[in-house]
N, C-alpha and C. Protein backbone atom coordinates (compact mmCIF):
# COMPACT_ATOMS: atom_id res chain seq x y z
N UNK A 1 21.19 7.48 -25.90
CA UNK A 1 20.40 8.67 -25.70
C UNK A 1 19.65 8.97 -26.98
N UNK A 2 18.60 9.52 -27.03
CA UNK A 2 17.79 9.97 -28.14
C UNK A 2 17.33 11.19 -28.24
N UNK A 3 17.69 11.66 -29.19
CA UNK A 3 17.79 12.83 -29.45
C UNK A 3 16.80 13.66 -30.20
N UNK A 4 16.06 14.35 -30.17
CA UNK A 4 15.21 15.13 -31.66
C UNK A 4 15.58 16.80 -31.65
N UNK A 5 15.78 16.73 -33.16
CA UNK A 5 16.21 18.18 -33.59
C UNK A 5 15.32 19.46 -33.15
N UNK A 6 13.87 18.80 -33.01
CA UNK A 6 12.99 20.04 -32.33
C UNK A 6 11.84 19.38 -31.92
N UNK A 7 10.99 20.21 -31.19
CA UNK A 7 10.05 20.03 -30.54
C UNK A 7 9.17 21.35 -30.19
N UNK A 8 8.24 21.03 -29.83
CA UNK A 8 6.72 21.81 -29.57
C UNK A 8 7.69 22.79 -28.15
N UNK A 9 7.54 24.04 -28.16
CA UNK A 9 7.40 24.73 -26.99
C UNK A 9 7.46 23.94 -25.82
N UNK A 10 7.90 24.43 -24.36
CA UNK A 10 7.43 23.25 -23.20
C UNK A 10 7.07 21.95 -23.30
N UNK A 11 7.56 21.17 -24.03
CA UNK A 11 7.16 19.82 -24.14
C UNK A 11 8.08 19.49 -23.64
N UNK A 12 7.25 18.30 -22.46
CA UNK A 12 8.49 17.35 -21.43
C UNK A 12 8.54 16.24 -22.11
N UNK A 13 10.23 15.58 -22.53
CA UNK A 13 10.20 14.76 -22.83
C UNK A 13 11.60 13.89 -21.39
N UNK A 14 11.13 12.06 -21.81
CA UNK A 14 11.84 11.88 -20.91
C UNK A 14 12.18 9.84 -21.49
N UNK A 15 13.15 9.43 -20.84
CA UNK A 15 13.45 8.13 -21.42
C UNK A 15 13.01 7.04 -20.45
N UNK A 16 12.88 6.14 -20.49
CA UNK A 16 13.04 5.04 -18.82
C UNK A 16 13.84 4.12 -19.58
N UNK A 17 15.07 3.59 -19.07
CA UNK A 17 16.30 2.73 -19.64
C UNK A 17 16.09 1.50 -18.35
N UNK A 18 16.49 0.48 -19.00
CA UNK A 18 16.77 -0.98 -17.89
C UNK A 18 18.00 -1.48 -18.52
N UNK A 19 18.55 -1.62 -18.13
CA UNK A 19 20.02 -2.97 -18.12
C UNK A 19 20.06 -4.22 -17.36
N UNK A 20 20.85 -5.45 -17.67
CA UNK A 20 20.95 -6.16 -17.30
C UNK A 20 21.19 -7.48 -17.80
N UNK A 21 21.03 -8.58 -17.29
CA UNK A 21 21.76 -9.96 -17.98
C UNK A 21 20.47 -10.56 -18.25
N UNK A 22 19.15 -10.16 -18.16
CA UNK A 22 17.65 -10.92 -18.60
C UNK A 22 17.80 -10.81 -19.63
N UNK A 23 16.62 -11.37 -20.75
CA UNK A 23 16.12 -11.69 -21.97
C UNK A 23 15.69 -10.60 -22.06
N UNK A 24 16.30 -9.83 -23.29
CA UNK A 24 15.41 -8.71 -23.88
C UNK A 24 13.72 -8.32 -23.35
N UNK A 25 12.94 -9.43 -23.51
CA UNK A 25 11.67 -9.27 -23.07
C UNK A 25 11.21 -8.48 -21.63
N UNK A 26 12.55 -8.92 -20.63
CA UNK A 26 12.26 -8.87 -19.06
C UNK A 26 12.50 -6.92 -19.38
N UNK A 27 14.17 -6.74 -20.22
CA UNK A 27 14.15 -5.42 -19.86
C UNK A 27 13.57 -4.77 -20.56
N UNK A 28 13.00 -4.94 -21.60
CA UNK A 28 11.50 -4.20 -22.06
C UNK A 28 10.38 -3.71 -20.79
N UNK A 29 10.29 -5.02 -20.13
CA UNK A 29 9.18 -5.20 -18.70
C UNK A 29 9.74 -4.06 -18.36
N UNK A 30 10.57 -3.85 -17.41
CA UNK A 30 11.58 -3.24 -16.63
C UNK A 30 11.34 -1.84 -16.60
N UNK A 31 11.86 -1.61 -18.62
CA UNK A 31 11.40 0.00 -18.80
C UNK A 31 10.55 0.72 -18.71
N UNK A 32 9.68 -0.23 -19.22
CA UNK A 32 8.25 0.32 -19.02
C UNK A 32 7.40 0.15 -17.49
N UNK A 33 8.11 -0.58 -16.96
CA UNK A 33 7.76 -0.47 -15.19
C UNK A 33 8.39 1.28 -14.76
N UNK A 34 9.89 1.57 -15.09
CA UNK A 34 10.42 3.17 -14.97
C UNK A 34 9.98 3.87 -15.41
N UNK A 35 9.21 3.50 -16.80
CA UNK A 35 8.67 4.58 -17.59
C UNK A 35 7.11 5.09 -16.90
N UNK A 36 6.85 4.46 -16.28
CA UNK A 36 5.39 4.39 -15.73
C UNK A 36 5.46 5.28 -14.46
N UNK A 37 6.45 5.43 -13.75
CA UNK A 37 6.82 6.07 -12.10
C UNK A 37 6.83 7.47 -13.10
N UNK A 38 7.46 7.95 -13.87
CA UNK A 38 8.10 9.21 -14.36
C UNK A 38 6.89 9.98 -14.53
N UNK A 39 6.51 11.10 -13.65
CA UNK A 39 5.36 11.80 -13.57
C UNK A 39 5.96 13.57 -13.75
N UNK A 40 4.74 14.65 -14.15
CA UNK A 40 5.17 15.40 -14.66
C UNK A 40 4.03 16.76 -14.08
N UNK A 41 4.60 17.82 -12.70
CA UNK A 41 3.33 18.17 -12.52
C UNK A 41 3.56 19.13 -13.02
């Protein structure tokens, strides 16, 4: 988990995590495939 001591007023923050038995590279892919769905209206 990542944490920061402060932040701006209303600022959404949010992570996209992957696991698994691929090469580092794939779950990089992965996260940033989750990180991409995570929308904010």
């Amino acid at each position: 988990m990542v944490l920061k001591p402060t932040t701006r007023p209303y600022r959404r923050m949010a992570v996209g995590l992957a696991h698994g038995n691929e090469s580092t590279t794939e779950l990089v892919e992965k996260a940033k495939e989750v990180a991409a769905k995570i929308k904010v209206d």
